[in-house]
Protein backbone atom coordinates (compact mmCIF):
# COMPACT_ATOMS: atom_id res chain seq x y z
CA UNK A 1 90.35 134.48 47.99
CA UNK A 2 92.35 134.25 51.52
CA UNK A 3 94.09 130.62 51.78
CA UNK A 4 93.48 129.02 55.31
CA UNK A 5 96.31 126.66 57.62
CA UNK A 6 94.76 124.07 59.26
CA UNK A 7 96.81 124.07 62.55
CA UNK A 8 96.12 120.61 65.31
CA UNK A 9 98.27 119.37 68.06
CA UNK A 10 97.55 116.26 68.69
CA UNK A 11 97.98 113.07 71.00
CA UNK A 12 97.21 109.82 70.78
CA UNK A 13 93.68 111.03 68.71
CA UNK A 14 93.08 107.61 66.52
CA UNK A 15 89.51 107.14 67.97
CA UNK A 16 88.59 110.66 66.24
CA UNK A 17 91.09 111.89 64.12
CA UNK A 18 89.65 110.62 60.80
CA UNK A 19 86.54 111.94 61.46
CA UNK A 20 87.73 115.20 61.83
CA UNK A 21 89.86 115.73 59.06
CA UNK A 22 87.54 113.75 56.56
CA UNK A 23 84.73 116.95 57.84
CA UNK A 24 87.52 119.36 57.16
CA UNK A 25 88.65 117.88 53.26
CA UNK A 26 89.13 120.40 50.91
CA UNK A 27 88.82 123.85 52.93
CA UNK A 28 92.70 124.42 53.13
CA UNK A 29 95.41 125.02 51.41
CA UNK A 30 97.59 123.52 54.11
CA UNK A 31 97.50 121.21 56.87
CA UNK A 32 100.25 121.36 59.96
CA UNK A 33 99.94 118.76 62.18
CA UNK A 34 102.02 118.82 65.39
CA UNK A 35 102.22 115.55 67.94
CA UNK A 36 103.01 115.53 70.98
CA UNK A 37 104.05 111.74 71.63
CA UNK A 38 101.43 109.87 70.45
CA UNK A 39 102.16 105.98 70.39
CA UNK A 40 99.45 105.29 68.52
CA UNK A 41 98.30 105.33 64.58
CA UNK A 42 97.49 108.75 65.04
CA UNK A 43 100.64 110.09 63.10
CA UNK A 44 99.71 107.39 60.16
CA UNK A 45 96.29 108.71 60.05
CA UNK A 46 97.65 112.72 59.80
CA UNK A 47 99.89 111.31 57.01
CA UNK A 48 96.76 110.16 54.63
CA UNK A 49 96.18 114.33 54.80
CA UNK A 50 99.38 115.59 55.12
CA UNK A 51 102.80 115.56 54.57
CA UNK A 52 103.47 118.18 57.47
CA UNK A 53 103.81 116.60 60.44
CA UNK A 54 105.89 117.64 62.91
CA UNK A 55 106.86 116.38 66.75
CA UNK A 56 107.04 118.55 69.96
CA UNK A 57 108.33 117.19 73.48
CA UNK A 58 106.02 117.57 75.54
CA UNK A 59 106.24 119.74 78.62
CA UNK A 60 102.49 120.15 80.03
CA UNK A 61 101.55 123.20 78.52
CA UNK A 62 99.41 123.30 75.22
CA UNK A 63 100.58 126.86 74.86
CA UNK A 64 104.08 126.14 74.31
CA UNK A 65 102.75 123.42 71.78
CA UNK A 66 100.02 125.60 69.90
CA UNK A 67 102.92 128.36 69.80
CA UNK A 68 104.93 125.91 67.82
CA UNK A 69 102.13 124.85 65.62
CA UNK A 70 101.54 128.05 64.87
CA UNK A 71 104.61 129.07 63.58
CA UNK A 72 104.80 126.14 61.20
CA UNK A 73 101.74 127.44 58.97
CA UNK A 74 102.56 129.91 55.69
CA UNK A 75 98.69 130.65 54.83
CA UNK A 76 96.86 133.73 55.38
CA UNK A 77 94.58 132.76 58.22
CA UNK A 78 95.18 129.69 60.55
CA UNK A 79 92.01 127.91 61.67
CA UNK A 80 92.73 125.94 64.82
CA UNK A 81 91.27 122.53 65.49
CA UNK A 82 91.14 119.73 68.18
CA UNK A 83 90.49 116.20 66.79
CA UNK A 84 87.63 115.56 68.79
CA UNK A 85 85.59 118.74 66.70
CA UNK A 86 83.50 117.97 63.53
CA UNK A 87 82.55 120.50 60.95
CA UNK A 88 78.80 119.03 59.15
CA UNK A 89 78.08 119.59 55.54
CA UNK A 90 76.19 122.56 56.29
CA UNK A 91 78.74 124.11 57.97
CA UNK A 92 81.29 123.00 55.56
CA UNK A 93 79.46 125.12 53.21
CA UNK A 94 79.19 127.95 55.69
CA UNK A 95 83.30 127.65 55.86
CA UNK A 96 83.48 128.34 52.36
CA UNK A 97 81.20 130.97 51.63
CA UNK A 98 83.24 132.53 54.77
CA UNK A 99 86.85 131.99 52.94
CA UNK A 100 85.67 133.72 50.15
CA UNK A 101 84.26 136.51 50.98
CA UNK A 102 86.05 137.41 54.97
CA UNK A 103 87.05 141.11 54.70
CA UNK A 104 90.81 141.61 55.00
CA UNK A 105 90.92 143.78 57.94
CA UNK A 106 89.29 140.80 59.99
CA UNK A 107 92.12 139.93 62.27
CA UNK A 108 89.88 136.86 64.29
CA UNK A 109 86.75 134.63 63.26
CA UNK A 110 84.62 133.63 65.64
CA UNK A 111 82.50 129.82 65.52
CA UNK A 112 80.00 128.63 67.55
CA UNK A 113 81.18 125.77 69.40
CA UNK A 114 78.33 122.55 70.42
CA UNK A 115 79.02 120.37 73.07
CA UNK A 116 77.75 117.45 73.10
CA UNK A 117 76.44 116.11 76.75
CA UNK A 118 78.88 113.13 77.25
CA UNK A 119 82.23 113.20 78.92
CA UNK A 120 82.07 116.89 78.96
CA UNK A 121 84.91 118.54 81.63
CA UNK A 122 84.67 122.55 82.03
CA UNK A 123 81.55 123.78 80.44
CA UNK A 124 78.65 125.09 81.49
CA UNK A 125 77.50 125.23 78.00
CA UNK A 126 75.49 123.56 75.03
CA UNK A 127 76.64 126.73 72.28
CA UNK A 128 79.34 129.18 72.79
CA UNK A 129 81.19 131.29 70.50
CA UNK A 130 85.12 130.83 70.55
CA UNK A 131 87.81 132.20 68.65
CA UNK A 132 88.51 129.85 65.46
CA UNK A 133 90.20 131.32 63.12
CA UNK A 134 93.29 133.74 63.15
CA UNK A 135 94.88 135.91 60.45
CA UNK A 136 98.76 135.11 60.71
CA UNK A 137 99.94 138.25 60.17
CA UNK A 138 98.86 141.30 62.20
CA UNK A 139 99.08 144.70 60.47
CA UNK A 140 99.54 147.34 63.34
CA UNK A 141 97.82 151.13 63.16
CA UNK A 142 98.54 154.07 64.71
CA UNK A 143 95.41 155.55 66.19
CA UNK A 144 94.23 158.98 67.92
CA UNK A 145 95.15 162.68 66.83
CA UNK A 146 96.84 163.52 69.97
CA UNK A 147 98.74 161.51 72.53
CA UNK A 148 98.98 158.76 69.27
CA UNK A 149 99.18 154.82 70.05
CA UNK A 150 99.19 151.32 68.40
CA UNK A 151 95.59 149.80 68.30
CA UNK A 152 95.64 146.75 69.93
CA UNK A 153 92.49 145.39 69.71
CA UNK A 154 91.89 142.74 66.76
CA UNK A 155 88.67 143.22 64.71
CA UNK A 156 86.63 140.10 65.47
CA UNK A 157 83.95 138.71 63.32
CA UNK A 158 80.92 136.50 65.24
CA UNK A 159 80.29 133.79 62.12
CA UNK A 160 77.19 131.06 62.31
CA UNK A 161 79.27 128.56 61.45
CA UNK A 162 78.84 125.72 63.83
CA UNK A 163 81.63 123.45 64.71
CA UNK A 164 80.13 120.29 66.91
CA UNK A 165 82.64 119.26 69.64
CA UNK A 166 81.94 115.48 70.17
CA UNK A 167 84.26 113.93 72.29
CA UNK A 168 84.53 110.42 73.03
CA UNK A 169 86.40 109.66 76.29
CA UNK A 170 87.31 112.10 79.37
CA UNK A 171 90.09 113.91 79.00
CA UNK A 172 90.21 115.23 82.79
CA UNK A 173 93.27 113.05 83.56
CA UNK A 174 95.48 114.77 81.11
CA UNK A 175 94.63 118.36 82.25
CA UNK A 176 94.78 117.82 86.07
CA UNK A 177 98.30 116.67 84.90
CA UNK A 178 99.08 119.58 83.07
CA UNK A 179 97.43 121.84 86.04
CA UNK A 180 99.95 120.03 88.43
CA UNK A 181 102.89 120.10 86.70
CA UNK A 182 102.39 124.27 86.28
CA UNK A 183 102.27 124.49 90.39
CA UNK A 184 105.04 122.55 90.66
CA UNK A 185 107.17 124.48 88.56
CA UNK A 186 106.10 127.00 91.10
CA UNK A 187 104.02 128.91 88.33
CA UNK A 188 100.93 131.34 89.25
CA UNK A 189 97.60 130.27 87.84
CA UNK A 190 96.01 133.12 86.47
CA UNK A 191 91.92 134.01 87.72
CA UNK A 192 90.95 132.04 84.62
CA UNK A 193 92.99 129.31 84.96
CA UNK A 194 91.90 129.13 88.82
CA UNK A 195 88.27 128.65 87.75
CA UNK A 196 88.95 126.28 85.07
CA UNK A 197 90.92 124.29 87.68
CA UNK A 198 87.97 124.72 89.81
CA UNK A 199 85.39 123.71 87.31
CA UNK A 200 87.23 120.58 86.29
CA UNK A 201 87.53 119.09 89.31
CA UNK A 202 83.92 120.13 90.25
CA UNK A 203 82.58 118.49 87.18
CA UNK A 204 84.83 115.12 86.70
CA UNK A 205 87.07 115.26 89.78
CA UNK A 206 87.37 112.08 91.84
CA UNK A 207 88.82 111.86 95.42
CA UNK A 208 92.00 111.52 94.05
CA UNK A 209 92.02 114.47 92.48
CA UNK A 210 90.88 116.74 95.13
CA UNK A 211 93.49 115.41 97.28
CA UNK A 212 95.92 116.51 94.93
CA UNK A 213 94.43 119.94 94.66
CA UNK A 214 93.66 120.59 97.93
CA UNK A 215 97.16 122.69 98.87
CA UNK A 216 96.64 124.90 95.94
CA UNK A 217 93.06 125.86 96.68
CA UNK A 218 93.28 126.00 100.31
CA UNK A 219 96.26 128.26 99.92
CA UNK A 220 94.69 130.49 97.16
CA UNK A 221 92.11 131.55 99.67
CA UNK A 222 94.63 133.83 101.40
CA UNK A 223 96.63 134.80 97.74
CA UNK A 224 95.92 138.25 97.63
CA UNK A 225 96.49 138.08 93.86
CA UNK A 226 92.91 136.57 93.60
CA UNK A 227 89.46 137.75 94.43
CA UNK A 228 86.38 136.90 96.07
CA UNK A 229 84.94 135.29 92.57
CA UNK A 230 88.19 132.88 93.27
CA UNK A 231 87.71 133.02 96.87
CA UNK A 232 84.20 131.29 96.51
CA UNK A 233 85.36 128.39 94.25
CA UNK A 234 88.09 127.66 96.51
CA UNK A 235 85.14 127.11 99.51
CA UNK A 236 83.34 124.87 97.25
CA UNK A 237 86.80 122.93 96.51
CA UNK A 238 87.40 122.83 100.48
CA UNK A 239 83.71 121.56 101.11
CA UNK A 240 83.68 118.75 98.25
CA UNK A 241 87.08 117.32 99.66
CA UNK A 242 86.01 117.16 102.87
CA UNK A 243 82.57 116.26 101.91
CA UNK A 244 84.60 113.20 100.39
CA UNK A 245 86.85 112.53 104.22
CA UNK A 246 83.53 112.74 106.02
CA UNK A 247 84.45 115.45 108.16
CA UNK A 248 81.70 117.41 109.16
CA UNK A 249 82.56 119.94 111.01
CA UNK A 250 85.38 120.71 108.28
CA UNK A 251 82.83 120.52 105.50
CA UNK A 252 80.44 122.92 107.24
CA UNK A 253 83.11 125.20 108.04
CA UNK A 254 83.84 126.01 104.31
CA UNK A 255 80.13 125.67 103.68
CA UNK A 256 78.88 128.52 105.41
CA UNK A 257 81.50 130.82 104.04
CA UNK A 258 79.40 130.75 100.80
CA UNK A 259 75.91 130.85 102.79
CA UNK A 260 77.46 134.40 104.02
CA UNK A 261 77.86 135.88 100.32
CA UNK A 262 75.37 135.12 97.98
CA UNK A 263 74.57 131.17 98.11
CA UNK A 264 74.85 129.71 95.29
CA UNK A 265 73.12 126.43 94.11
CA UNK A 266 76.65 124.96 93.83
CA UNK A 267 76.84 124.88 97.64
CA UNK A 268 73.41 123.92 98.21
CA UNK A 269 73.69 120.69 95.97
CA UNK A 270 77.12 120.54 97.99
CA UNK A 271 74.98 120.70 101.20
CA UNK A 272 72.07 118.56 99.97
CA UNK A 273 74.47 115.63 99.10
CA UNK A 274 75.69 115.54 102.50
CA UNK A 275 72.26 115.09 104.04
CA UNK A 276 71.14 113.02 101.83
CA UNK A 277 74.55 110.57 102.25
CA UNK A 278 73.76 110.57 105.74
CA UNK A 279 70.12 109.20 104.98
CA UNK A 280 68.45 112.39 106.18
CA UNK A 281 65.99 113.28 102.60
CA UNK A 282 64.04 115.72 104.38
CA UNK A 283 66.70 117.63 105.20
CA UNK A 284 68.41 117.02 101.28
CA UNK A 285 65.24 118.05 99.64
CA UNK A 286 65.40 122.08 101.50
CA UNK A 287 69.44 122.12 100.14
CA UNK A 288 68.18 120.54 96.22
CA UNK A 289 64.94 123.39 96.28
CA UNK A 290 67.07 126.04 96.99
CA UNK A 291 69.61 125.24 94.44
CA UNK A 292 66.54 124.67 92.12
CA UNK A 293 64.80 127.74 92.75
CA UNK A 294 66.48 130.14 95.11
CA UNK A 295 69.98 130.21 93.68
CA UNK A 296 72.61 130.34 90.63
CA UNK A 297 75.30 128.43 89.91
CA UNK A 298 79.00 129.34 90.10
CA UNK A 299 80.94 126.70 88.70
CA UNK A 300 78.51 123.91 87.36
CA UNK A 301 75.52 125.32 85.93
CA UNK A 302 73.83 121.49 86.06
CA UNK A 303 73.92 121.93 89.85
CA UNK A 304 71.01 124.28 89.38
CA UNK A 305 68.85 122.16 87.54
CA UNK A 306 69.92 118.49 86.51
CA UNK A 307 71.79 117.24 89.43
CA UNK A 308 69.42 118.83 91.98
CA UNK A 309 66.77 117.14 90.01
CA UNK A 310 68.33 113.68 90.25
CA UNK A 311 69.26 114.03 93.68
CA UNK A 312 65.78 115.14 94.94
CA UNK A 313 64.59 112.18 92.97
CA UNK A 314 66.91 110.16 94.82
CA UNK A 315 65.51 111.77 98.23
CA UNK A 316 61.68 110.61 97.59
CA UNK A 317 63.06 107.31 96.46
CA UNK A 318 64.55 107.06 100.06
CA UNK A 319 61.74 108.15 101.71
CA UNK A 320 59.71 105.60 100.00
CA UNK A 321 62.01 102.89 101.61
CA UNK A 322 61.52 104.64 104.92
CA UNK A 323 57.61 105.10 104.97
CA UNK A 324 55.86 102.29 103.14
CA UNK A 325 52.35 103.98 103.90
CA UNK A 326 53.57 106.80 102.01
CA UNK A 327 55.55 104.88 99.08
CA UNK A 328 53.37 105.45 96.01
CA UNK A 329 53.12 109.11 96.62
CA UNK A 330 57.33 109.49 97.85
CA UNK A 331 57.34 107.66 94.34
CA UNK A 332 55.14 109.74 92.03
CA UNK A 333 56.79 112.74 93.77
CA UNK A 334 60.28 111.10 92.81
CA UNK A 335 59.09 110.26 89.33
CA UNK A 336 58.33 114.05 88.72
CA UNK A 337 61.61 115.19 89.44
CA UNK A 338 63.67 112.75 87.31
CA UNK A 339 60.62 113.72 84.34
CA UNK A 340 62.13 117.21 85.38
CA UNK A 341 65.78 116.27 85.12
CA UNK A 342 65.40 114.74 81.98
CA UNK A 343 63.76 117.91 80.32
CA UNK A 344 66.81 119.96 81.75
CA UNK A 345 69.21 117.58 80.13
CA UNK A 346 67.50 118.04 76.41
């Protein structure tokens, strides 16, 4: 049977950690915990499961940190966790039909990761598979009769174990942080990294924040290094910030750079908001329709669907205020699409 690491870096995790680790009793034959500067009880918790707990400095960047984590662990495969993920009893049994019978020449397990739908950051998501499990050491093979090279490409295995990701607080704060800190070390953000930025601050960002950000995405616009897929989130950065300094003809300028593509119902909830901020619902209600039923999202999938929900909602509820002959049928109308938001959201 292959013997499993459990490998966390952690911070300041004594809301959750427990409950983690209690779901993960028994599956491995070692635990390496790494902290990052918690001044909490978090390292007294880890020490209930472990005797291997280790500190790293922290320098903004969790690769650095789940490098070091990494090297730490002896087993045959090293099963990565964050302390806000919980493995069921199901699932626990899933993990250990899986540890005894994975194939050797599986070099990476994939789980299905659930979100749940509070203080969620970046995803667009309710179930996605994600790399969980790694073998530790990678046996290379020459490949092809002619012209001969290394095969590079890890055999992955798609498991139905189920790992539920149930987060308690909002952990946006820490990775706009760790976002700034990379620019100003004058580092390149990579394509993914740019729409993970992008979807962040889209999803949790507050003024603040786009403030901050601002430079970067404005900037990134004319970085050749990045693409019209990059291009298009930077627009919708550009019109939420200046969406947020009520400056119109800034906002629309950015707008309609999207309208000229393919629209997407990012930038249609972007435009409804602004009508409907300026008390004008008949307006709102074409931008929410179109990101309801004329578009797709870009960056937060809930833009085509929940929020424009909620917001047309919002729109008849206005128009109720505005036209009291009118108000029980602005209301049933506004009752229908927060029954229709709600039935999105399950």
């Amino acid at each position: 049977m292959a013997t499993f690491s459990l490998c966390m870096i952690v911070k300041n995790e004594e809301a959750v950690l427990e409950r983690c680790l209690e779901s993960l009793k028994g599956l491995f034959e070692e635990i390496v915990i790494v902290d990052t500067g918690s001044t909490d009880s978090t390292k007294e918790i880890a020490a209930k499961y472990t005797d291997k707990i280790y500190d790293f400095q922290w320098i903004n960047d969790f690769a650095a940190a789940r490098n070091y984590a990494f090297s730490l662990c002896s087993m045959d495969y090293i099963y990565s966790a964050d302390a806000d993920e919980v493995l069921d009893e199901n699932n626990r049994r899933l993990f250990l039909d899986l540890k005894q019978n994975i194939l050797e020449e599986i070099e990476i397990v994939q789980m299905w990761y659930l979100n749940t739908k509070s203080h969620v950051t970046t995803e667009n998501y309710d179930r996605e598979l994600r790399p969980k499990l790694y073998k530790r050491l990678r046996k290379f093979t020459w490949i092809d009769p002619i012209h001969e090279s290394v095969n590079l490409n890890p055999l992955v295995y798609d498991s139905d174990i189920e790992i539920l990701h149930m987060p308690i607080s909002n952990h946006s704060g820490r990775d706009f942080g760790v976002f700034q800190a990379a620019l100003d070390r004058g580092e390149h953000l990579s394509a993914k990294l740019h729409k993970m930025y992008a979807r962040e601050l889209m999803l949790s960002g507050s003024q603040e924040d786009f403030e901050k950000a601002f430079s970067f995405f404005f900037s990134s616009i004319y970085d050749q290094a990045y693409g019209e897929d990059e291009r298009r989130d930077s627009y919708l950065i550009l019109a939420r910030y200046f969406r947020y300094k009520k400056e119109d003809g800034e906002f629309f300028k950015w707008a309609l750079k999207d309208m000229c593509t393919t629209p997407s119902s990012d930038m249609c909830y972007e435009i409804g908001m602004y009508y409907l901020e300026r008390k004008d619902p008949d307006e709102a209600l074409v931008w929410f329709d179109n990101a309801i039923n004329e578009t797709h999202p870009i960056i937060n999938a809930k833009t085509g669907n929940v929020l424009s929900c909620e917001a047309a909602a919002d729109c008849y509820s206005l128009k109720a205020e505005i036209d009291e002959d009118m108000r029980d049928i602005f209301l049933e109308e506004s009752k229908k699409y927060k029954d229709l938001a709600e039935n999105y959201s399950k």
